[in-house]
Protein backbone atom coordinates (compact mmCIF):
# COMPACT_ATOMS: atom_id res chain seq x y z
CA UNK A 1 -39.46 20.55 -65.96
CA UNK A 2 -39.12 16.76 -65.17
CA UNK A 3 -36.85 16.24 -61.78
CA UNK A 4 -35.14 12.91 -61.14
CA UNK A 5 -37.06 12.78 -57.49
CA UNK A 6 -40.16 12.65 -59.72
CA UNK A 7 -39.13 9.47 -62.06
CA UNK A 8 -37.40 7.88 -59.24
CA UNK A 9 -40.19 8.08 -56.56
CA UNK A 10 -43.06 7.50 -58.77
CA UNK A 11 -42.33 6.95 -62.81
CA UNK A 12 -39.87 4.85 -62.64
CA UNK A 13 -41.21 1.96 -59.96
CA UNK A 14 -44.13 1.71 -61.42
CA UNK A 15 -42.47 1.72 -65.22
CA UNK A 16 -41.07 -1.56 -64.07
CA UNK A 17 -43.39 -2.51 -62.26
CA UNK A 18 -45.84 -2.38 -65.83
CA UNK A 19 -43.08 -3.49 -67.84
CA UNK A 20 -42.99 -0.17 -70.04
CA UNK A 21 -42.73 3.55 -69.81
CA UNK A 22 -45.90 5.04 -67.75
CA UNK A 23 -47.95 7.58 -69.23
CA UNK A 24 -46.44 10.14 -67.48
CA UNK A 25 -43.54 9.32 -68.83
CA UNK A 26 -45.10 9.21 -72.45
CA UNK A 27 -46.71 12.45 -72.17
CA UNK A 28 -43.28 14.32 -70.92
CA UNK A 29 -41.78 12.71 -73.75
CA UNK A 30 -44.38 13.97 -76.20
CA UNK A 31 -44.30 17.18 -74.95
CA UNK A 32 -40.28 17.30 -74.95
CA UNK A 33 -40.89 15.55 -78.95
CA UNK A 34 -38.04 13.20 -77.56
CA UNK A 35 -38.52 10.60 -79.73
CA UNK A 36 -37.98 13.51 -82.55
CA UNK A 37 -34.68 14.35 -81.67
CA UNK A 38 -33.26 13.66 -85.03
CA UNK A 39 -36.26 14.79 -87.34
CA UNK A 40 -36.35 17.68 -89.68
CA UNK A 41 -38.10 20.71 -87.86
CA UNK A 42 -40.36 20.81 -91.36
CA UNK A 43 -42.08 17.40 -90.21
CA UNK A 44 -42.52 18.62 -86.95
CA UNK A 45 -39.04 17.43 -85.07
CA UNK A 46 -36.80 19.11 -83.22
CA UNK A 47 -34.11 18.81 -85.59
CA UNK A 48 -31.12 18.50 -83.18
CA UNK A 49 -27.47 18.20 -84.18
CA UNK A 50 -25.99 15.14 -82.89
CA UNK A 51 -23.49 17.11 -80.14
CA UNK A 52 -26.74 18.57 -78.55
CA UNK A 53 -29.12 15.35 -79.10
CA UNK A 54 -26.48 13.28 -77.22
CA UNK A 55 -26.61 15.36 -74.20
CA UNK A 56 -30.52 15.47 -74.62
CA UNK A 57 -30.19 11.56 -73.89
CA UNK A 58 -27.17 11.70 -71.54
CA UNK A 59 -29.70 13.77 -69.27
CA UNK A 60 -32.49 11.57 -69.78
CA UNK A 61 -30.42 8.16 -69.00
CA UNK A 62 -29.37 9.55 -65.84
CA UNK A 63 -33.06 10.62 -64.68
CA UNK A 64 -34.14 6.63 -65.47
CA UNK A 65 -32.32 4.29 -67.42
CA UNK A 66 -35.47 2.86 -69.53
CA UNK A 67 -36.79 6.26 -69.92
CA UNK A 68 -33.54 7.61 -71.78
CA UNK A 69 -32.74 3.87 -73.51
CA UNK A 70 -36.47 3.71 -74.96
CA UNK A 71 -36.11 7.42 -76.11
CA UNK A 72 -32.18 6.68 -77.81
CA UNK A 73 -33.61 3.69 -79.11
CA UNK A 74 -36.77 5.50 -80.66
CA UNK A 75 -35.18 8.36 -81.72
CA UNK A 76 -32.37 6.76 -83.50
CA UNK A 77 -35.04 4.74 -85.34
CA UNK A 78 -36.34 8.04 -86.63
CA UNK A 79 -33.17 9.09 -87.43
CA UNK A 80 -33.47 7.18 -90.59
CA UNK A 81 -36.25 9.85 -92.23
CA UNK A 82 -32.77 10.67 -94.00
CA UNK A 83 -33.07 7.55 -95.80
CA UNK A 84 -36.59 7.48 -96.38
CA UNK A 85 -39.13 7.94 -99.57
CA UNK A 86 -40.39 11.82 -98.76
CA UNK A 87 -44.12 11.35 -99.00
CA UNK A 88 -43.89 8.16 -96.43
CA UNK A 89 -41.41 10.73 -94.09
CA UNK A 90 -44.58 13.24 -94.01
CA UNK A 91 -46.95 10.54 -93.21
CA UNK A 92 -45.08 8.95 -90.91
CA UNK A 93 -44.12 12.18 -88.84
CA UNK A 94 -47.73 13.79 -89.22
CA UNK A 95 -48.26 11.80 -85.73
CA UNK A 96 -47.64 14.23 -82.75
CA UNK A 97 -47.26 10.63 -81.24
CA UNK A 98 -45.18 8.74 -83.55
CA UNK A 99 -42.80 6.14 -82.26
CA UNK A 100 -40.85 3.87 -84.37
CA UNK A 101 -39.17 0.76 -83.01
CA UNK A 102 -37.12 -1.44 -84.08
CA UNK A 103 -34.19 -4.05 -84.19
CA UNK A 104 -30.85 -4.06 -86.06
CA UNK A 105 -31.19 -7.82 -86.41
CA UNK A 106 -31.69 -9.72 -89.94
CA UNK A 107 -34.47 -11.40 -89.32
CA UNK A 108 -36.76 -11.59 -92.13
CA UNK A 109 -37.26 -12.27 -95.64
CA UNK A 110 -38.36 -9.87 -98.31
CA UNK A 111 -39.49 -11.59 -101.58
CA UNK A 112 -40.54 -8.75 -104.35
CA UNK A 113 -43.18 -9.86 -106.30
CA UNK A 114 -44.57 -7.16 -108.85
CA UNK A 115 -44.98 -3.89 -106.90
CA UNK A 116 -44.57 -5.46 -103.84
CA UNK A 117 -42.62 -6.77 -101.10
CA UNK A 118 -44.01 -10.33 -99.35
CA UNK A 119 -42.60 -10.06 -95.66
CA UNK A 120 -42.18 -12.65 -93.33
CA UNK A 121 -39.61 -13.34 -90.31
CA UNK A 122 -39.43 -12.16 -86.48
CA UNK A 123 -36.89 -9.61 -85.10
CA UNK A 124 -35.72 -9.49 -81.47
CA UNK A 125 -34.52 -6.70 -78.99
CA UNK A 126 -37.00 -3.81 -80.18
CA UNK A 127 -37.22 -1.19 -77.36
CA UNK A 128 -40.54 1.01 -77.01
CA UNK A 129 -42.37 -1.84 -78.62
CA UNK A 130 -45.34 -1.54 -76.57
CA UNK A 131 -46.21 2.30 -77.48
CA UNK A 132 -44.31 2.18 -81.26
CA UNK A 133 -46.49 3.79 -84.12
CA UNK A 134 -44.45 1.60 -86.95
CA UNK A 135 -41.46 -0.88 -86.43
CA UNK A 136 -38.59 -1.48 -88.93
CA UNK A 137 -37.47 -4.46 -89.64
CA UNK A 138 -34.61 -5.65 -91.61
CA UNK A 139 -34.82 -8.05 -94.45
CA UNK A 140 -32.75 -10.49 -97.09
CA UNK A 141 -34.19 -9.93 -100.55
CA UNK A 142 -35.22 -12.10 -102.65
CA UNK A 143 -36.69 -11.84 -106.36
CA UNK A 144 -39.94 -14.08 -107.48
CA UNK A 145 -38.26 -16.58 -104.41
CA UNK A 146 -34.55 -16.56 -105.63
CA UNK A 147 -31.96 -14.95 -103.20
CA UNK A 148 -30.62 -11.63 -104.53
CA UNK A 149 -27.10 -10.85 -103.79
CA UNK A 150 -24.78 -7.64 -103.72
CA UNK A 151 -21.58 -6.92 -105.11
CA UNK A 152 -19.50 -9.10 -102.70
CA UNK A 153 -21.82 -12.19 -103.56
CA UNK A 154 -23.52 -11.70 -99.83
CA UNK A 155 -26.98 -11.56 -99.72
CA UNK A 156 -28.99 -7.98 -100.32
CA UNK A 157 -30.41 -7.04 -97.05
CA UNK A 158 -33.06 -3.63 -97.13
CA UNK A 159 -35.26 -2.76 -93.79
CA UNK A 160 -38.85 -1.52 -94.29
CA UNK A 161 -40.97 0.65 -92.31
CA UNK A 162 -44.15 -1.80 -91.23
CA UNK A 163 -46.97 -0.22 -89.41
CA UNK A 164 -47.93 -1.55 -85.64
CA UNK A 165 -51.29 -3.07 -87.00
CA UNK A 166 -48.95 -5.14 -89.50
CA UNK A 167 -47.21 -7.09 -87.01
CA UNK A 168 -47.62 -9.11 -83.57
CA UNK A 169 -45.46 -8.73 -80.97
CA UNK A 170 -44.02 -11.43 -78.35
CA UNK A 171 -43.40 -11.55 -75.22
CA UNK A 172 -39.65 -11.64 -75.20
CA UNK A 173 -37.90 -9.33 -72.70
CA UNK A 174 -36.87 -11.56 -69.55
CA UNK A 175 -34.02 -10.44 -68.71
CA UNK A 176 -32.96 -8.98 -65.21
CA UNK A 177 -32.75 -4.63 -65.59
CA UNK A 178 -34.19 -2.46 -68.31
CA UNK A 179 -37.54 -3.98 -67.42
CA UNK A 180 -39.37 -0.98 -68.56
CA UNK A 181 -38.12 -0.07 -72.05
CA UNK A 182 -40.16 -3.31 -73.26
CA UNK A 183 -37.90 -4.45 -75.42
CA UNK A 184 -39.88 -6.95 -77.18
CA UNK A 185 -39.61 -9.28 -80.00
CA UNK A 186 -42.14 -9.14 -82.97
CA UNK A 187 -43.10 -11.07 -85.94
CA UNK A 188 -44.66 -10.91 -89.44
CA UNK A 189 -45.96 -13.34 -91.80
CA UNK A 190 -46.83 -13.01 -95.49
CA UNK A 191 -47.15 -9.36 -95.20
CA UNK A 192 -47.55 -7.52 -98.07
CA UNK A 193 -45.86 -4.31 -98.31
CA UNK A 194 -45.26 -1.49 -100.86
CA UNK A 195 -41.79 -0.98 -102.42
CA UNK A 196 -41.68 2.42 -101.28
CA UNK A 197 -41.21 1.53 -97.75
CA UNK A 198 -38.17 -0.04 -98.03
CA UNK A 199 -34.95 1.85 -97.65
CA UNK A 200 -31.31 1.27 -97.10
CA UNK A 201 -29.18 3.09 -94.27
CA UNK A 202 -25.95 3.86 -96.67
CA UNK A 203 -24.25 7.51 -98.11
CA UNK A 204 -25.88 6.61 -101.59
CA UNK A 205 -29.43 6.51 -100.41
CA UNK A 206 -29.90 9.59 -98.18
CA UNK A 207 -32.65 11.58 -99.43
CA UNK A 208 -32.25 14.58 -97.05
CA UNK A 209 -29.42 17.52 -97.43
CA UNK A 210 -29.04 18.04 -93.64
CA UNK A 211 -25.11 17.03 -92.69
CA UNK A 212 -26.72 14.75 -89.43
CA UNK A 213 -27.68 12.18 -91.90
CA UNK A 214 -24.35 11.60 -93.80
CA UNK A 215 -22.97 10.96 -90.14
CA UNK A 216 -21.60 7.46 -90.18
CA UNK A 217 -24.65 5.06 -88.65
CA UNK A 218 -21.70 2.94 -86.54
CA UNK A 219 -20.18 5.80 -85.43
CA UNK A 220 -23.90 7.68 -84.35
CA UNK A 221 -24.93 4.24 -83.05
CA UNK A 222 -22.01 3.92 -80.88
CA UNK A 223 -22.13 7.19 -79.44
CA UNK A 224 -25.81 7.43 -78.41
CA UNK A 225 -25.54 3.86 -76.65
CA UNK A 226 -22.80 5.16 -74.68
CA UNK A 227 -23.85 8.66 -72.75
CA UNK A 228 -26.90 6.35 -71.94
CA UNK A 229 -24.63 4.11 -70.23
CA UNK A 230 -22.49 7.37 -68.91
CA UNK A 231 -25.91 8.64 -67.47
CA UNK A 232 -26.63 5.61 -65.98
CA UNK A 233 -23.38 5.22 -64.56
CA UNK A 234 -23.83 9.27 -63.02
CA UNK A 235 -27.21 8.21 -61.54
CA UNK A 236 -25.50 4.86 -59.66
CA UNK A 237 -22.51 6.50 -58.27
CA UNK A 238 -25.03 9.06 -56.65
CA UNK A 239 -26.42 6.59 -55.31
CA UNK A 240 -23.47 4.17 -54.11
CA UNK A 241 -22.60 7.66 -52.54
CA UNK A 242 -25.16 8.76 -50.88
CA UNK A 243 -26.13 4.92 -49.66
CA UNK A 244 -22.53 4.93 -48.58
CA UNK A 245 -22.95 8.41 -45.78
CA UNK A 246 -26.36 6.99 -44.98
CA UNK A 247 -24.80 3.41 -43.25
CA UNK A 248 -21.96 5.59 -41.76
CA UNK A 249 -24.79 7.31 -40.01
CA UNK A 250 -25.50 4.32 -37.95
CA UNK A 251 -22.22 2.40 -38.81
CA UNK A 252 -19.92 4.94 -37.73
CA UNK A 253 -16.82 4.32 -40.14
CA UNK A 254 -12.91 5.36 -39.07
CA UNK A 255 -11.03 8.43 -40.42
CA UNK A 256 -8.81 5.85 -41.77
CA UNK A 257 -11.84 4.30 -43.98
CA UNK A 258 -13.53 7.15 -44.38
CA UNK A 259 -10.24 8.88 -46.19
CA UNK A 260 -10.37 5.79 -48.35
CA UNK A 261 -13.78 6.15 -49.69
CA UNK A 262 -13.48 9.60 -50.27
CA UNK A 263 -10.18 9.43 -52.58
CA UNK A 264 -12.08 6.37 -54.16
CA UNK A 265 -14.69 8.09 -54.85
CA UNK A 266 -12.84 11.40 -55.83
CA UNK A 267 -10.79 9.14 -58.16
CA UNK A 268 -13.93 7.03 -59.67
CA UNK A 269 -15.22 10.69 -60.77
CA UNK A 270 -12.26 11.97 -62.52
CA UNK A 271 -11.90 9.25 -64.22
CA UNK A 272 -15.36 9.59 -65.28
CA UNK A 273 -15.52 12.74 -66.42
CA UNK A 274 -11.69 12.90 -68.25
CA UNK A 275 -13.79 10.03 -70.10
CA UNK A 276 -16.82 11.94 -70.75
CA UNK A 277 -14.97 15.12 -71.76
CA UNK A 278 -12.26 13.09 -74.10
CA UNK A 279 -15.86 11.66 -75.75
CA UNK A 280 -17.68 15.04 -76.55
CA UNK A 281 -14.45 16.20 -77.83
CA UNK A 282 -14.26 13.58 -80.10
CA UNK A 283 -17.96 13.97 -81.28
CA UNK A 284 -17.53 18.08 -81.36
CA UNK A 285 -14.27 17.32 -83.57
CA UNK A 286 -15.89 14.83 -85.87
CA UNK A 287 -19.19 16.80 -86.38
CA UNK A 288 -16.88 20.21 -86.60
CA UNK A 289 -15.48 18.41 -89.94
CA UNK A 290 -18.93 17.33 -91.22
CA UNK A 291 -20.14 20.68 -91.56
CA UNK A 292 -17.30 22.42 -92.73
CA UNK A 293 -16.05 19.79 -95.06
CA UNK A 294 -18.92 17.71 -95.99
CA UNK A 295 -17.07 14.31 -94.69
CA UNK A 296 -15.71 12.85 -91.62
CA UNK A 297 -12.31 11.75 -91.73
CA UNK A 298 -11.40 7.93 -90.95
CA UNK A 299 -8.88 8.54 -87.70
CA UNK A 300 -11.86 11.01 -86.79
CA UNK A 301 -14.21 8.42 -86.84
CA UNK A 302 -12.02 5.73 -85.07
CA UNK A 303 -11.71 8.52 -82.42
CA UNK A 304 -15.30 8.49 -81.85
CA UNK A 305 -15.02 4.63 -81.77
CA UNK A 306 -12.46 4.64 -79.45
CA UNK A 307 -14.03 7.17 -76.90
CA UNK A 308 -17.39 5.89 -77.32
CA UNK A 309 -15.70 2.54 -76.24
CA UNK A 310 -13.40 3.97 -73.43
CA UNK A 311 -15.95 6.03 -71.77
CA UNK A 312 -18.52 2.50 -71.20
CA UNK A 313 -14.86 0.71 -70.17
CA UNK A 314 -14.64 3.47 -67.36
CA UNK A 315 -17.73 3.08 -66.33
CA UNK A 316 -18.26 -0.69 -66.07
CA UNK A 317 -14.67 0.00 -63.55
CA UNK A 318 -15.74 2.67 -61.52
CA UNK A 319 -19.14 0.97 -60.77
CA UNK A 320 -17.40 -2.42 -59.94
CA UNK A 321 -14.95 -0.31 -57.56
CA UNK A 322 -17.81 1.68 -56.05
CA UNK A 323 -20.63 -1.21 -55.92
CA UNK A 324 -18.84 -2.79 -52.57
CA UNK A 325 -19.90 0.13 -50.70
CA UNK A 326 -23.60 0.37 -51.06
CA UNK A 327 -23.71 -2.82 -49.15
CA UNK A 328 -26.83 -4.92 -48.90
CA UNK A 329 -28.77 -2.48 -49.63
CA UNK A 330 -27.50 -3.04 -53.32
CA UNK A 331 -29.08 -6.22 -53.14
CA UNK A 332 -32.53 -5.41 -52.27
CA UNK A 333 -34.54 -5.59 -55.23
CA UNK A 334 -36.79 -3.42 -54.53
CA UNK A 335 -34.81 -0.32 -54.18
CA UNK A 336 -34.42 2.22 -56.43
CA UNK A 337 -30.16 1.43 -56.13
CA UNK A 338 -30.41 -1.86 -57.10
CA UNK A 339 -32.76 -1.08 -60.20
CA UNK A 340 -30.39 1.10 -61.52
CA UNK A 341 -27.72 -1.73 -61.18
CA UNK A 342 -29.59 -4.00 -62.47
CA UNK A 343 -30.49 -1.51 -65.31
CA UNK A 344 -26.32 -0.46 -65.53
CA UNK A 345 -25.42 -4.73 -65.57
CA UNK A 346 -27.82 -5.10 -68.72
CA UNK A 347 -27.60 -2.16 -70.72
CA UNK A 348 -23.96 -2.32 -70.58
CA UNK A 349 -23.63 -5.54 -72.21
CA UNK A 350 -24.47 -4.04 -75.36
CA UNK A 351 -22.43 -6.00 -78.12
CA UNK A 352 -21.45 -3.05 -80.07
CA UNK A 353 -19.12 -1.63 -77.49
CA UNK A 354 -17.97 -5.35 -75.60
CA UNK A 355 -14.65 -5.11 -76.48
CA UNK A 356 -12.25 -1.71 -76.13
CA UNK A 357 -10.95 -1.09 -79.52
């Protein structure tokens, strides 16, 4: 059983330290078959619905921020073996190991030529890209060089599953927290690739009967980036907390300022957790009406939106309220309170849930 004085003490320094997950952290999540949360327990996953997968990575955010980003990340990439061609799916998830990485942007260009996609572009943001078995990467189409368009006249974008050895990856991950989820760019160039290994993430293309993959991808997106910044959140205002009693120790604060932190604090947490529980309501409620009735109802799904969204707005408060009373020990970089700030500050500005509606 993995304790959060383990990662903190040990794992987690040294994760950033490295710039990636350690391999102790690997091997726990290997053993766990985290980064399987969302595969079929026929290839070898642990086939979780999403209620109990987003507590899975609640829990894991809150032991280390990279840890349980780098696992969300990963395992939402696997997510899409309900979209996938079913002899790639069993090759793919053979691997014990198997990691897939990836980025949501457009980056690439997919000409068809014959049986064959030629593959060129570069992707950014693609967390676990140090330790991923096969990346996907989204691409425009095009046919024999000419842009192919959909319906609306925009141009056809498909992702495809490349394999690690297929594609070079840059150095491209300088930014302040989150350090060890290496979330690197990568490029490829004139790859060739075969058709069945591109896939589309939309309700006419799932190729799996299981209701988790006919759950909207906005709505399953939204929700797993948000109990990773809800854990995140849990593991900082333990921390403002506890850094808090520590400097009254030596500080000695009044009743009258002591009386203030604690209905602060008292507050901060309520408001936390009337967040957190409005949010698993919603995704109970909306995953209640997938299995019974096969579909998810729109003012369900903007419910989930709308929670998903509050719950990060409540935290990004209650840690700007709180922060103030760590003191400078906030500020030193190498503790493990000002990592998780750091981590908190960059995770958070996630631009799916910026704004509140």
């Amino acid at each position: 059983m993995i304790t959060s004085d383990l990662v903190n003490s040990h794992w987690a320094p040294q994760a950033e330290k490295q710039g990636c997950l350690t391999p102790e952290m690997l091997d726990f999540i290997y053993r766990e078959n985290s980064f399987k949360l969302f595969v079929p327990k026929e290839l070898d996953g642990l086939g979780l619905t999403l209620p109990e997968a987003l507590e899975v990575e609640e829990r894991l955010a809150e032991l280390d921020a990279s840890m349980g980003w780098t696992v969300t990340l990963c395992a939402g990439a696997a997510w899409f073996v309900g979209f996938l061609d079913e002899k790639l799916s069993q090759e793919i998830f053979a691997d014990p190991k198997v990691c897939l990485a990836g980025s949501g942007f457009v980056g690439g260009k997919a000409n068809r030529v014959g049986d064959h996609y030629e593959i060129s572009g570069s992707w950014t943001y693609a967390s676990g890209a140090l330790h991923a078995t096969y990346f996907t990467a989204n691409c425009e189409l095009l046919e024999e060089g000419k842009q192919v368009l959909d319906l609306q006249g925009k141009p056809l974008v498909k992702a495809f599953i490349l394999h690690k050895e297929e594609v070079e990856i840059l150095d491209g991950w300088s930014y302040m927290g989150m350090i060890a989820t290496g979330s690197h760019a990568f490029k490829a160039e004139n790859l060739m690739v075969p058709l069945d290994r591109a896939f589309e993430i939309i309700p006419e293309k799932v190729s799996r009967d299981e209701p988790l993959y006919r759950y909207p991808f906005l709505q399953f997106a939204e929700a797993t980036l948000a109990v990773n910044i809800l854990g995140i959140t849990q593991h900082l205002q333990n921390l403002i907390s506890a850094t808090f009693w520590k400097r009254h120790e030596f500080r000695t604060y009044d009743p009258k300022q002591l009386d203030y932190f604690r209905k602060l604090a008292s507050s901060c947490e309520n408001k936390l957790q009337t967040g957190r529980g409005q949010f698993y309501q919603a995704i109970a409620k909306s995953w209640d009406e997938l299995e019974t009735k096969g579909k998810i109802t729109a003012t369900t799904l903007k419910s989930v939106s709308r929670s998903s969204r509050k719950l990060t707005g409540i935290c990004r408060e209650i840690n700007a309220r709180m922060h103030p009373f760590a003191g400078l020990e906030a500020a030193k970089t190498h503790t493990e309170l000002n990592r998780v700030w750091r981590d908190f500050n960059t995770v958070s500005q996630h631009a799916l849930l910026t704004f509140p509606f």
